[in-house]
PDB file of N, CA and C in Angstrom:
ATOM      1  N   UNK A   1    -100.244  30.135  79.601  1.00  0.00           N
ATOM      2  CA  UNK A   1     -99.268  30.276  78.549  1.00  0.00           C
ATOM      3  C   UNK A   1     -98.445  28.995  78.466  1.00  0.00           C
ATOM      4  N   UNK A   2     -97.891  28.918  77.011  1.00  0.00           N
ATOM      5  CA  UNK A   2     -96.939  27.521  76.985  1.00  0.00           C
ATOM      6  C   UNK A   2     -96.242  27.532  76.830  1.00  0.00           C
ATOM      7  N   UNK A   3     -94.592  27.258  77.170  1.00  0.00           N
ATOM      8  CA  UNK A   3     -93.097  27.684  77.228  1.00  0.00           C
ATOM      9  C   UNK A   3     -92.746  25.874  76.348  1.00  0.00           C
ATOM     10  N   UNK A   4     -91.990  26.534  75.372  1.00  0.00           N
ATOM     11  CA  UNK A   4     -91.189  25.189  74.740  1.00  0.00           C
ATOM     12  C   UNK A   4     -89.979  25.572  75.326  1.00  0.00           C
ATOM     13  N   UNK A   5     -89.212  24.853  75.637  1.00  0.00           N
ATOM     14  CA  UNK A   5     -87.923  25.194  75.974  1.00  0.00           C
ATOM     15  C   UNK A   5     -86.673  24.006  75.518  1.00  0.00           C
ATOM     16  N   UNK A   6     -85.127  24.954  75.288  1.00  0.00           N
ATOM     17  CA  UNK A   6     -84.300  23.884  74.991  1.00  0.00           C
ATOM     18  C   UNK A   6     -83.288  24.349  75.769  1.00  0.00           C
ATOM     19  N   UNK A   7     -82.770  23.425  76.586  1.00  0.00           N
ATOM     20  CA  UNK A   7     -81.452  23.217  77.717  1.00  0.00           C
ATOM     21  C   UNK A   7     -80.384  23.238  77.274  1.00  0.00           C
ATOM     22  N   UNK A   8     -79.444  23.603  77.814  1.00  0.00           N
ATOM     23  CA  UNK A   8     -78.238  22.731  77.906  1.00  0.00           C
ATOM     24  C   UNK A   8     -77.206  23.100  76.405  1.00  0.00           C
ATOM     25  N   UNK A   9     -78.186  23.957  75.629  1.00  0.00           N
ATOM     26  CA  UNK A   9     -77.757  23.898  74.021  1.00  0.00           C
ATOM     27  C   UNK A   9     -76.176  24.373  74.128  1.00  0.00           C
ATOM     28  N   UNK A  10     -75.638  23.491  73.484  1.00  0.00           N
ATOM     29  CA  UNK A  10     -73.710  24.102  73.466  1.00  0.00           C
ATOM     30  C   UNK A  10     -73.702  24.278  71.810  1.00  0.00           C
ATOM     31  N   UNK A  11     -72.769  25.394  71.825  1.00  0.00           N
ATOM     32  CA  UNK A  11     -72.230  25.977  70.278  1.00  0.00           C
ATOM     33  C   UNK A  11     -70.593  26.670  70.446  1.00  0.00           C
ATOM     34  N   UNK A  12     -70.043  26.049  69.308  1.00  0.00           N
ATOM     35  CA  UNK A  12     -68.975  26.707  69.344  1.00  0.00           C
ATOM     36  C   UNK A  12     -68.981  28.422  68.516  1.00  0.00           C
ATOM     37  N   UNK A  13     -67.904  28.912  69.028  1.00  0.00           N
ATOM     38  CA  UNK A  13     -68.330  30.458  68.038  1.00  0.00           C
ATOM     39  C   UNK A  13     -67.083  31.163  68.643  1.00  0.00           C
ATOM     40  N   UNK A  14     -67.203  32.421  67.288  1.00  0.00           N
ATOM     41  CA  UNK A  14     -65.832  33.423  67.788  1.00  0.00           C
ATOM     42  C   UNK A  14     -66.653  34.457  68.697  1.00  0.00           C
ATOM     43  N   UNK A  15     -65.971  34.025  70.045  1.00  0.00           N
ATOM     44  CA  UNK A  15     -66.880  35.518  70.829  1.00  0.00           C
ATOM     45  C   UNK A  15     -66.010  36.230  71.915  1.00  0.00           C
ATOM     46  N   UNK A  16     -65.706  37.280  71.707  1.00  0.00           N
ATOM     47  CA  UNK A  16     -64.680  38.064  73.270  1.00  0.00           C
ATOM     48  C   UNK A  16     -64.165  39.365  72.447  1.00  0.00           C
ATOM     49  N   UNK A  17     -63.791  39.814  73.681  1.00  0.00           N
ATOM     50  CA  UNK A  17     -63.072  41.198  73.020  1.00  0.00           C
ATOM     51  C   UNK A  17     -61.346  41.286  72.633  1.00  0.00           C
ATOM     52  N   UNK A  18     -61.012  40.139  73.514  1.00  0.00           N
ATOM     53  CA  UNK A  18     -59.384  39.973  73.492  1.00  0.00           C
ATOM     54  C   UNK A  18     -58.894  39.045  72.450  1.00  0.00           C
ATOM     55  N   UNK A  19     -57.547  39.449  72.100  1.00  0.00           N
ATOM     56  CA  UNK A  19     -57.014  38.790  70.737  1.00  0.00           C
ATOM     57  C   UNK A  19     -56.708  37.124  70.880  1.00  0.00           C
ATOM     58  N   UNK A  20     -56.944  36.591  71.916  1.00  0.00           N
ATOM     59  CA  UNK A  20     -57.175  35.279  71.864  1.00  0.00           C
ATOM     60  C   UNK A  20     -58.334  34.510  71.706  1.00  0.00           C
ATOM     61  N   UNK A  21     -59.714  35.353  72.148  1.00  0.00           N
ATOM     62  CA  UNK A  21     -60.403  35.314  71.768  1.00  0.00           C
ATOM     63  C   UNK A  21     -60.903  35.065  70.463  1.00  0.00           C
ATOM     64  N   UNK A  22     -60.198  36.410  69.532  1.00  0.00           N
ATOM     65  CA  UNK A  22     -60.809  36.093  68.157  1.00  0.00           C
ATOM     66  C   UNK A  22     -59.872  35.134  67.189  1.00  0.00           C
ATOM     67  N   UNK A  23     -59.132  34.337  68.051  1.00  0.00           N
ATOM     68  CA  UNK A  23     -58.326  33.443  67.454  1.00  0.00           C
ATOM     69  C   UNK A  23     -58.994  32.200  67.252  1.00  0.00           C
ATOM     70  N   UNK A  24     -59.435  31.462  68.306  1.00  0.00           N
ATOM     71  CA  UNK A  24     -60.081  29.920  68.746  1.00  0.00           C
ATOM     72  C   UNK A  24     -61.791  30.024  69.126  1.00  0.00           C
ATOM     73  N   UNK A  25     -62.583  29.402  68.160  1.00  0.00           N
ATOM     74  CA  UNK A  25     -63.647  29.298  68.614  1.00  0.00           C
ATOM     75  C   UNK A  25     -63.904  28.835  70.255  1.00  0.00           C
ATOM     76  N   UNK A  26     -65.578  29.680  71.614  1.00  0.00           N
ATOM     77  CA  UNK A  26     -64.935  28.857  72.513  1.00  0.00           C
ATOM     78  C   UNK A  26     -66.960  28.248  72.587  1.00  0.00           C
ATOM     79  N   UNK A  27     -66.857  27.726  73.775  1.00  0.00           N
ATOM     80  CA  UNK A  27     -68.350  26.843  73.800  1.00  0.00           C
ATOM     81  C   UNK A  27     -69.183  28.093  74.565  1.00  0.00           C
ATOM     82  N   UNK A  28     -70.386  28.278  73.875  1.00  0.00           N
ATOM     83  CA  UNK A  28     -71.360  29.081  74.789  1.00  0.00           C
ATOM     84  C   UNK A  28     -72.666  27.863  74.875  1.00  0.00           C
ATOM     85  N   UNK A  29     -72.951  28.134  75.920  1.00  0.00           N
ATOM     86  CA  UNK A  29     -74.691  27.406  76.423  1.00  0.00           C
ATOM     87  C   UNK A  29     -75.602  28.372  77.103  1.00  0.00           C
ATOM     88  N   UNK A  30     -76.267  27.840  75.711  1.00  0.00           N
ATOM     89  CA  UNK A  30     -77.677  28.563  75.733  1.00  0.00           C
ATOM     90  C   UNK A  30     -78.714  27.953  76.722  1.00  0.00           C
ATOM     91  N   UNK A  31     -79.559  27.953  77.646  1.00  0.00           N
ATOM     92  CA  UNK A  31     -80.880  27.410  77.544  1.00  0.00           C
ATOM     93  C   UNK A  31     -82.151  28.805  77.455  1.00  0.00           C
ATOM     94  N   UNK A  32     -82.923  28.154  76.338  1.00  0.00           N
ATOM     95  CA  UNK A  32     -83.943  29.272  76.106  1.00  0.00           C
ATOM     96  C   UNK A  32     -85.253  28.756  76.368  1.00  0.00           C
ATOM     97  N   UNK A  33     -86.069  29.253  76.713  1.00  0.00           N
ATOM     98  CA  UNK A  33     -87.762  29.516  76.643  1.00  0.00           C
ATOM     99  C   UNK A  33     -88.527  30.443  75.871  1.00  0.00           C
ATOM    100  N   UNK A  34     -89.357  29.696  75.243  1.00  0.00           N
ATOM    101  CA  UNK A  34     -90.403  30.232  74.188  1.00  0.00           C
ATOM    102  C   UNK A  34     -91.764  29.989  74.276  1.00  0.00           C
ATOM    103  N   UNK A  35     -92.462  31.375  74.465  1.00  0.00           N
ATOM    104  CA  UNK A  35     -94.136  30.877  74.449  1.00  0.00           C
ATOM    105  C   UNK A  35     -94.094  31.094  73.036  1.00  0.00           C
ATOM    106  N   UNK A  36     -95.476  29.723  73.004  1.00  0.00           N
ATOM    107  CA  UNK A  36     -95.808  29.433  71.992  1.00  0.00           C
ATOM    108  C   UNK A  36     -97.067  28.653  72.166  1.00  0.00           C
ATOM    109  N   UNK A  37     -98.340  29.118  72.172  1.00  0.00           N
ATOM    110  CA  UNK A  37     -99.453  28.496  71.981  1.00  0.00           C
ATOM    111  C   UNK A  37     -99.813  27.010  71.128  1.00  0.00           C
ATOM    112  N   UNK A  38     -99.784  25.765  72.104  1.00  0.00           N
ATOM    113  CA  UNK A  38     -99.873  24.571  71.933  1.00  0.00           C
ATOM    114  C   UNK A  38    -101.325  23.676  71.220  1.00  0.00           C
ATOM    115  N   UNK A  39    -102.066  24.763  71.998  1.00  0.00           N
ATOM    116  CA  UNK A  39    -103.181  24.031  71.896  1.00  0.00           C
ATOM    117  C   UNK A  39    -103.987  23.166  70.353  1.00  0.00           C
ATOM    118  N   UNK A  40    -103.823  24.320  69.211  1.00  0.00           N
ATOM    119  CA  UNK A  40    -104.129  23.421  68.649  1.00  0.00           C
ATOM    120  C   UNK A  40    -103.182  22.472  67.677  1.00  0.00           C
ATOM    121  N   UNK A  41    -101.596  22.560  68.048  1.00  0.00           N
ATOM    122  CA  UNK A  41    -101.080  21.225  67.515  1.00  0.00           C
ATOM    123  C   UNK A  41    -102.127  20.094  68.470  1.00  0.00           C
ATOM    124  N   UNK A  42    -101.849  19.799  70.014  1.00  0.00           N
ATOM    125  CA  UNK A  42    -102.642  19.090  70.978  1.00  0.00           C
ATOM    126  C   UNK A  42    -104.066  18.790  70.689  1.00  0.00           C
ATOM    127  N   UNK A  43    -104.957  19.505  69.711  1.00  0.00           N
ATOM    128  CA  UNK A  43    -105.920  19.192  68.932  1.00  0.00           C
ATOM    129  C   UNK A  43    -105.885  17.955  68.002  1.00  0.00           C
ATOM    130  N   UNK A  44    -104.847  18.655  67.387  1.00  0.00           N
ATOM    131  CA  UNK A  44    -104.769  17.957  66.142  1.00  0.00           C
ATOM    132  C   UNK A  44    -103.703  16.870  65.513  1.00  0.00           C
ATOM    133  N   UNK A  45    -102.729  16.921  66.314  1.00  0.00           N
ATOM    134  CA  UNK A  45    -101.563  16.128  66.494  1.00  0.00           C
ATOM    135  C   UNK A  45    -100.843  16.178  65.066  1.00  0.00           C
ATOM    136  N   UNK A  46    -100.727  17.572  65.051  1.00  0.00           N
ATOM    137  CA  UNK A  46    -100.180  18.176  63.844  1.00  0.00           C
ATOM    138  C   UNK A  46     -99.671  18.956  63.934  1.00  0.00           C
ATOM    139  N   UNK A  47     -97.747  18.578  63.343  1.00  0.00           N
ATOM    140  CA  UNK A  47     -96.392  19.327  63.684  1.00  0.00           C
ATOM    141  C   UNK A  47     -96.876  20.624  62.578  1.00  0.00           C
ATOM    142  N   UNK A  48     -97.728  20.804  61.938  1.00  0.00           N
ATOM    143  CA  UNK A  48     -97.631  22.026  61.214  1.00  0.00           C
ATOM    144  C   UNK A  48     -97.459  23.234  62.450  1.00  0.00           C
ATOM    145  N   UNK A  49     -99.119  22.866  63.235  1.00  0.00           N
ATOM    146  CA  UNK A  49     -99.452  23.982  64.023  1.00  0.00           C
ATOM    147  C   UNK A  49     -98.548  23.344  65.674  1.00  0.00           C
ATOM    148  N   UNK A  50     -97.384  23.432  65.234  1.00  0.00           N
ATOM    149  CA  UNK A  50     -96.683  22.929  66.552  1.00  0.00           C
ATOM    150  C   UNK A  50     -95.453  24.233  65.812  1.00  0.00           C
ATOM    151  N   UNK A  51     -94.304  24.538  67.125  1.00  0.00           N
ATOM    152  CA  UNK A  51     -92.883  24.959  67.134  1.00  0.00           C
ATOM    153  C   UNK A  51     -91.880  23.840  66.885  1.00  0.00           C
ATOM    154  N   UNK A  52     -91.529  23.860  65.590  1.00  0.00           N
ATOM    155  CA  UNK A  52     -91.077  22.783  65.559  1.00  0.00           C
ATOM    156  C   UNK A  52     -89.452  22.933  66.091  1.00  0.00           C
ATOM    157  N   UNK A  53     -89.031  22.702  67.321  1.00  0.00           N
ATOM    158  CA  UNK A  53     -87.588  22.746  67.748  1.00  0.00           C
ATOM    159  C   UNK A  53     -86.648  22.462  67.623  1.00  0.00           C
ATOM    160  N   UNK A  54     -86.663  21.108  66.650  1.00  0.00           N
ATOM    161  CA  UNK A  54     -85.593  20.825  65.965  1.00  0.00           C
ATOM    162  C   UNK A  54     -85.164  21.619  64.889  1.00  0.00           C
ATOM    163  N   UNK A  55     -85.841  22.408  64.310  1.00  0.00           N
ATOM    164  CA  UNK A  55     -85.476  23.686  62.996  1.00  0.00           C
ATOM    165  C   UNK A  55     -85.243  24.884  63.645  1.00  0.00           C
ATOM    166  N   UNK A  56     -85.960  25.202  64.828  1.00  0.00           N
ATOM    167  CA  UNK A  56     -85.749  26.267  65.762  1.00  0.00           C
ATOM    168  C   UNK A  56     -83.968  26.020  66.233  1.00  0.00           C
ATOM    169  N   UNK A  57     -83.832  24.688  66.915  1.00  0.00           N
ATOM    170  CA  UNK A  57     -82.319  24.579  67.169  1.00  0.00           C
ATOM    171  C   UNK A  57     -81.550  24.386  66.278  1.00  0.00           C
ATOM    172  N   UNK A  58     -81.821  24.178  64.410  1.00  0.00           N
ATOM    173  CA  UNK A  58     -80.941  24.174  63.828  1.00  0.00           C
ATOM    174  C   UNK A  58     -80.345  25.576  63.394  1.00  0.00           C
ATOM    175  N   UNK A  59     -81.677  26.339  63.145  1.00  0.00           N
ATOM    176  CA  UNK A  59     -81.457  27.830  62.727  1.00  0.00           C
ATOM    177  C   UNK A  59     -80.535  28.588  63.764  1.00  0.00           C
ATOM    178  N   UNK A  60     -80.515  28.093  64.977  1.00  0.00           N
ATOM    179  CA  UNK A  60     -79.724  29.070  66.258  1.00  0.00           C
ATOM    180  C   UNK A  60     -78.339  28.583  66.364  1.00  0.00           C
ATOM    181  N   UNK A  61     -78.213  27.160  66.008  1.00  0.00           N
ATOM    182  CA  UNK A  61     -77.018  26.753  65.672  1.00  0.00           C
ATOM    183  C   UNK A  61     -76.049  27.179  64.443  1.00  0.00           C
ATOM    184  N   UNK A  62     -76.867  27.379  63.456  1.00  0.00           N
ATOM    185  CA  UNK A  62     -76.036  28.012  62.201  1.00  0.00           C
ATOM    186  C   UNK A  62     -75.949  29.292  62.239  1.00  0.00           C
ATOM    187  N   UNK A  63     -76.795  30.035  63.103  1.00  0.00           N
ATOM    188  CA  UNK A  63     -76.493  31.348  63.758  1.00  0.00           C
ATOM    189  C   UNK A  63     -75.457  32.081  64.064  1.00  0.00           C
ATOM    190  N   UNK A  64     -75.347  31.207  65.208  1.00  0.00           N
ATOM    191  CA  UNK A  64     -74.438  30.871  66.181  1.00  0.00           C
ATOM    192  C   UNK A  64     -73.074  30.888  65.717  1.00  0.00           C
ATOM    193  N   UNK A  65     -73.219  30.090  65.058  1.00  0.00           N
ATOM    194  CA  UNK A  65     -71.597  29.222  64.662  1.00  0.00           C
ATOM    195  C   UNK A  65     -70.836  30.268  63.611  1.00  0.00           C
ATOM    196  N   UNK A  66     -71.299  31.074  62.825  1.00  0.00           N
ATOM    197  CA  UNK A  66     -71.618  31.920  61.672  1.00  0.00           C
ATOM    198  C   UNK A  66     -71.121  33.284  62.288  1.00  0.00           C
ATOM    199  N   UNK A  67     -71.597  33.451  63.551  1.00  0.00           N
ATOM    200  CA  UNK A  67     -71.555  34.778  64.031  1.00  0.00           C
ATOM    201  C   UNK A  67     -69.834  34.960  64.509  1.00  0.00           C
ATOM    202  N   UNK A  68     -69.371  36.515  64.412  1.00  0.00           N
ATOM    203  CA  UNK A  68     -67.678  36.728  65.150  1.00  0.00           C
ATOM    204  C   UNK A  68     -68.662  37.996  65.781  1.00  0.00           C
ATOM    205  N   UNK A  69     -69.425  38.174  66.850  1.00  0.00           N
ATOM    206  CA  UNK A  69     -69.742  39.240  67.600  1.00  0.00           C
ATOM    207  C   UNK A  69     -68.542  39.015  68.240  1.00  0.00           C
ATOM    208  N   UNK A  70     -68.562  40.838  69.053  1.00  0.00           N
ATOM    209  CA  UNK A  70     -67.147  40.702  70.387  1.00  0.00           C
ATOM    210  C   UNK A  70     -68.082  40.531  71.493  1.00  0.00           C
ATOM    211  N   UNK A  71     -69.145  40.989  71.575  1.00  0.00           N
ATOM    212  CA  UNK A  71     -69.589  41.113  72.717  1.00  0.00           C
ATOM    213  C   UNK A  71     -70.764  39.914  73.249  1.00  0.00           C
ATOM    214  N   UNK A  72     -71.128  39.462  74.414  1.00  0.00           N
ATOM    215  CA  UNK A  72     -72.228  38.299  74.435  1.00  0.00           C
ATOM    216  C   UNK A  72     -73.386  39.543  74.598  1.00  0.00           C
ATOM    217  N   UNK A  73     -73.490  40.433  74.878  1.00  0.00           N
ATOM    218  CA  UNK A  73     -74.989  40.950  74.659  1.00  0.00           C
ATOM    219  C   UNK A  73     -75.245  41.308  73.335  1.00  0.00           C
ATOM    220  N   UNK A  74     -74.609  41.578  72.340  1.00  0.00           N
ATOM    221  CA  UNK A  74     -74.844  41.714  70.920  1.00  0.00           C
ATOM    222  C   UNK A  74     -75.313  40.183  70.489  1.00  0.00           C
ATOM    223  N   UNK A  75     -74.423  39.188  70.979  1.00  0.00           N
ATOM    224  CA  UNK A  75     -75.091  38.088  70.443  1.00  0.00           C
ATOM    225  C   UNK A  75     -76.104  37.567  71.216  1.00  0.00           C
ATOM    226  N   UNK A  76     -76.585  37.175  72.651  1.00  0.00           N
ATOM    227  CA  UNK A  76     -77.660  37.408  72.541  1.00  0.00           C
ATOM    228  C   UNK A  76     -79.421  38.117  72.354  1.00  0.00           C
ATOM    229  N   UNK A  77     -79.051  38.827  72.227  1.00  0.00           N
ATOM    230  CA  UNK A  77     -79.940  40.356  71.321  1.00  0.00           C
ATOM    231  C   UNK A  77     -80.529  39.857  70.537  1.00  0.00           C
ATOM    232  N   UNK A  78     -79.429  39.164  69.519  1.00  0.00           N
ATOM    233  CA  UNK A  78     -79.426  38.936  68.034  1.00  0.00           C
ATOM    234  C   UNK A  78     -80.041  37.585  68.267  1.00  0.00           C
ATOM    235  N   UNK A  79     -79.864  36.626  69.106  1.00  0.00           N
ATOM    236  CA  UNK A  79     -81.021  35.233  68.953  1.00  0.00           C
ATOM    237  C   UNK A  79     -82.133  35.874  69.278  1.00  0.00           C
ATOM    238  N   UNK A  80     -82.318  36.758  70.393  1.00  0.00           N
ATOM    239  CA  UNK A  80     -84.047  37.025  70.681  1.00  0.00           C
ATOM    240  C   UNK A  80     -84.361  37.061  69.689  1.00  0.00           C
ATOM    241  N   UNK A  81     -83.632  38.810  68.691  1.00  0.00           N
ATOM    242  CA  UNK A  81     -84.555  38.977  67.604  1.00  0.00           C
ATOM    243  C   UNK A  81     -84.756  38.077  66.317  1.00  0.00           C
ATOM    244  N   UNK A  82     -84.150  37.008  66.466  1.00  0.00           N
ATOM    245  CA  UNK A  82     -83.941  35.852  65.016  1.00  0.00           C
ATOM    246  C   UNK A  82     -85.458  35.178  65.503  1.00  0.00           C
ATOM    247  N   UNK A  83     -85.525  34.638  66.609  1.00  0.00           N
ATOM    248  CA  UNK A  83     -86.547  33.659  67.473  1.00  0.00           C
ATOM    249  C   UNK A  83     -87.563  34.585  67.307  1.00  0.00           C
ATOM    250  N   UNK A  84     -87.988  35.211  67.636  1.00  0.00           N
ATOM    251  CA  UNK A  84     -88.783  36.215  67.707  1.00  0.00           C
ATOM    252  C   UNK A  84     -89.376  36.869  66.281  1.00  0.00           C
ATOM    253  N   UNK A  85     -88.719  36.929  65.201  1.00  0.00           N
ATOM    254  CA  UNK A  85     -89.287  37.350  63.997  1.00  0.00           C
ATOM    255  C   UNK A  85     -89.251  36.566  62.763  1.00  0.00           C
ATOM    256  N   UNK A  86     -88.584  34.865  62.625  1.00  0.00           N
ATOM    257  CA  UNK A  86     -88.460  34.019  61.989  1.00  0.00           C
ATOM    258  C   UNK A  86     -89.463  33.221  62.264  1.00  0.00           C
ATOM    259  N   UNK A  87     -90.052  33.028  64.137  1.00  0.00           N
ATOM    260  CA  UNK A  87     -90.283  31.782  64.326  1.00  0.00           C
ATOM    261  C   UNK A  87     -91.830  32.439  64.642  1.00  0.00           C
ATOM    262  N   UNK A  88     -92.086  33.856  64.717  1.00  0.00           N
ATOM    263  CA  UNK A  88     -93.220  34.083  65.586  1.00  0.00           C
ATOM    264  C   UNK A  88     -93.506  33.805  67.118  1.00  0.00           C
ATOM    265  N   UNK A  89     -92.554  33.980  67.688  1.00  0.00           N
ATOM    266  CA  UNK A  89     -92.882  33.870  69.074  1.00  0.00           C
ATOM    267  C   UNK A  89     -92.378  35.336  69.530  1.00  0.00           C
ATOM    268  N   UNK A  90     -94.059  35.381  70.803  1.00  0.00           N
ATOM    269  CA  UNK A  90     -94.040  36.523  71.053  1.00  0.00           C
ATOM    270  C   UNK A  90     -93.589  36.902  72.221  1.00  0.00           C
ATOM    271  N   UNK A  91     -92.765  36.061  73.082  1.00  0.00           N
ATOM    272  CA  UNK A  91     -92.055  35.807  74.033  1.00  0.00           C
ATOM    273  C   UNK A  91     -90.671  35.178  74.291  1.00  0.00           C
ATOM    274  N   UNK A  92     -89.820  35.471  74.584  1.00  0.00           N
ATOM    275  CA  UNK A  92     -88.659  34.870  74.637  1.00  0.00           C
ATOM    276  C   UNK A  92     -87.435  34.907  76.399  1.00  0.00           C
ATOM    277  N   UNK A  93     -86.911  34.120  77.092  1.00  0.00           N
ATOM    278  CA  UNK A  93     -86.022  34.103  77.945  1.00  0.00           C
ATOM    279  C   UNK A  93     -84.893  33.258  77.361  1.00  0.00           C
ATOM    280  N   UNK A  94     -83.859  34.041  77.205  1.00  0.00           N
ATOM    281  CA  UNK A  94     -82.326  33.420  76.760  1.00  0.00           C
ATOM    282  C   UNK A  94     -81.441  33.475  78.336  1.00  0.00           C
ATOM    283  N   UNK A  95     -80.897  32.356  78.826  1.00  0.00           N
ATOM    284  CA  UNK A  95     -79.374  32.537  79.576  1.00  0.00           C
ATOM    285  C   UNK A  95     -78.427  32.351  78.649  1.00  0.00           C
ATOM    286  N   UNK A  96     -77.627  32.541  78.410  1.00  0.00           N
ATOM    287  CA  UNK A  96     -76.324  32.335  77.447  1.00  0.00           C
ATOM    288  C   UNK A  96     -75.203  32.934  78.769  1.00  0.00           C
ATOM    289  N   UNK A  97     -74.281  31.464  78.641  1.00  0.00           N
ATOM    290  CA  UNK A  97     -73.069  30.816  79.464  1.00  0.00           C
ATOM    291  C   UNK A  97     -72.139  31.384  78.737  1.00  0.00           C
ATOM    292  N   UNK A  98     -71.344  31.756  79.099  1.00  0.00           N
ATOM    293  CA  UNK A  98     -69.795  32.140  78.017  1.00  0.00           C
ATOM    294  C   UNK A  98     -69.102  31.461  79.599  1.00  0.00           C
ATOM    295  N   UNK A  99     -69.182  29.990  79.563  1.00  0.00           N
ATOM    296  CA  UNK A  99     -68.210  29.404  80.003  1.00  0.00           C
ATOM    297  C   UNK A  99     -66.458  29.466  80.264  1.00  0.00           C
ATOM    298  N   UNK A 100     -65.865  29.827  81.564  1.00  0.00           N
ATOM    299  CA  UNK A 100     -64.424  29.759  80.889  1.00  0.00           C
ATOM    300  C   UNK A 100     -64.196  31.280  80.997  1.00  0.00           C
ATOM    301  N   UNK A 101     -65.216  32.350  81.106  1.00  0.00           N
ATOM    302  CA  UNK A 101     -65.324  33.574  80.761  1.00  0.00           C
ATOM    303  C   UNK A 101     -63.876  34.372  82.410  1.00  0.00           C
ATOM    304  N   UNK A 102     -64.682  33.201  83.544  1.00  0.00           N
ATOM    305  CA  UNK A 102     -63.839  33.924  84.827  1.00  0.00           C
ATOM    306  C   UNK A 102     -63.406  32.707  85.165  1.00  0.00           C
ATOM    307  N   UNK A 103     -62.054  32.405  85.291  1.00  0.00           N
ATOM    308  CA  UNK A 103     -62.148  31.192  85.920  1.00  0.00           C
ATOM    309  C   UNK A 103     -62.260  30.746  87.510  1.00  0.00           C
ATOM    310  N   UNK A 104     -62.764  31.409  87.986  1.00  0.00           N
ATOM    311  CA  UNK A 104     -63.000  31.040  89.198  1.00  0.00           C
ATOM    312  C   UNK A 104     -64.697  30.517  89.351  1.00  0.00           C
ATOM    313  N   UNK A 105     -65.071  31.019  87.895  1.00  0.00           N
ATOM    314  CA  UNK A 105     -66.659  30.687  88.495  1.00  0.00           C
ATOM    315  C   UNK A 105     -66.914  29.872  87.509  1.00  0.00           C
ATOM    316  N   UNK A 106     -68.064  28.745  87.898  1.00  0.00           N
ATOM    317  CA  UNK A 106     -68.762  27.667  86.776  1.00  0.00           C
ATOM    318  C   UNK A 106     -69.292  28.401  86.106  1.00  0.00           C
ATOM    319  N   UNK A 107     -70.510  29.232  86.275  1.00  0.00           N
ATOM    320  CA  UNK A 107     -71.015  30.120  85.054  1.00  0.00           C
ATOM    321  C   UNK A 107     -70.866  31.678  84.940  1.00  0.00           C
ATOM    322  N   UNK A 108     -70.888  32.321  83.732  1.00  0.00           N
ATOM    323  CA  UNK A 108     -70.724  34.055  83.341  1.00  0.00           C
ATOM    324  C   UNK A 108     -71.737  33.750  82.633  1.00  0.00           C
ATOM    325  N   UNK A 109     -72.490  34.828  82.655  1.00  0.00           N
ATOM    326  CA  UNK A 109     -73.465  35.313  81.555  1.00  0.00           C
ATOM    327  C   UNK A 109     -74.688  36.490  81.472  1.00  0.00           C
ATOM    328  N   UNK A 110     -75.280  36.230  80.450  1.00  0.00           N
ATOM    329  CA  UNK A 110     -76.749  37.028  80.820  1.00  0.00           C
ATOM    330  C   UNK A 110     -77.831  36.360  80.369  1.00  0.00           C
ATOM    331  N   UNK A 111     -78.528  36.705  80.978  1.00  0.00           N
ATOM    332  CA  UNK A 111     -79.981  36.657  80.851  1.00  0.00           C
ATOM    333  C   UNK A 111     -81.155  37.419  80.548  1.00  0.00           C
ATOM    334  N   UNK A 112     -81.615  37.595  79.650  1.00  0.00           N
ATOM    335  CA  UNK A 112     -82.828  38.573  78.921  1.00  0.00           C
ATOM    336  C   UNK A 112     -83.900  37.752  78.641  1.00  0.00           C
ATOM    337  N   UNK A 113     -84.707  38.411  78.957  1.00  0.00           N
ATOM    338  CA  UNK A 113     -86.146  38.436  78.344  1.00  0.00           C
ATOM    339  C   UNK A 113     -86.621  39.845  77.144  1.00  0.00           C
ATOM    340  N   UNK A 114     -87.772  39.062  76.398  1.00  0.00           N
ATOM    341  CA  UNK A 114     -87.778  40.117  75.210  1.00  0.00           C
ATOM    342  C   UNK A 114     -89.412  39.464  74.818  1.00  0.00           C
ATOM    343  N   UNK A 115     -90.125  40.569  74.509  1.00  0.00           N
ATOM    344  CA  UNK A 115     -91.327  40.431  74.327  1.00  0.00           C
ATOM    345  C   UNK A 115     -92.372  40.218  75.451  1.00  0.00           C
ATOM    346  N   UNK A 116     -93.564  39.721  74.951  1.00  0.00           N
ATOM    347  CA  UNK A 116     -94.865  39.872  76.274  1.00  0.00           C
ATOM    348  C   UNK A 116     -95.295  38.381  75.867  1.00  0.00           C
ATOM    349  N   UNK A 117     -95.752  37.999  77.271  1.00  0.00           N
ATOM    350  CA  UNK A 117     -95.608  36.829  77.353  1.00  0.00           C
ATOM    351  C   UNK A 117     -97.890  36.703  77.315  1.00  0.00           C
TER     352      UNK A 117
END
C-alpha cells in the first residue's frame, strides 16, 4: 500500500467549548496519511493519475479555517469524511494537535483512523 502524507499542517480556526474560545481563532496541527495507489502516476509521470496534495491541502485548509465546530472530534470526523469522499481515498490516519489545549503538555489531541487500508 502507498501512504501520501502531510506533516506538520498548522490552521487557524474557531474551536473549544469555552467562551474564550469562541472569541479568538487558535492553531490546530494536523499531520495526516492517505493511501492512495501510486503506481500508475510512477508509470506514467502523470499528475492526473497522482493525489495531487497541494489541492488536497488547500481544500483542508479552507475547511478548516471556515469551520466554528466546539468540539475537535466533530472536526476531525469531518476532514476524514471530506478526504475520503472528495478525494477518493479509501484510507485515512488524522492526529489533530489542539495545541495550548493543557498547558502543561506540548501536545492534546486525537487520533483516528477511518476506512480500510
Amino acid at each position: 500500500m502507498d501512504i501520501i502524507f502531510l506533516g506538520g499542517l498548522e490552521i487557524e480556526t474557531l474551536i473549544g467549548i469555552y467562551d474564550w474560545e469562541r472569541q479568538k481563532k487558535q492553531t490546530i496541527l494536523l499531520d495526516i496519511e492517505m493511501a492512495f495507489d501510486i503506481k500508475k502516476a510512477a508509470q506514467t509521470d502523470d499528475i492526473a493519475y497522482a493525489l495531487d496534495y497541494k489541492t488536497v491541502t488547500e481544500r483542508i485548509v479552507a475547511f478548516v479555517e471556515q469551520s466554528e465546530f466546539f468540539l475537535v472530534e466533530k472536526l476531525i470526523e469531518e476532514i476524514a469524511t471530506l478526504l475520503r469522499t472528495e478525494f477518493a481515498i479509501s484510507w485515512v490516519k488524522i492526529i489533530l494537535n489542539k495545541r495550548g489545549a493543557i498547558p502543561q503538555a506540548r501536545a492534546v489531541g486525537i487520533m483516528i483512523e477511518r476506512g480500510t487500508k
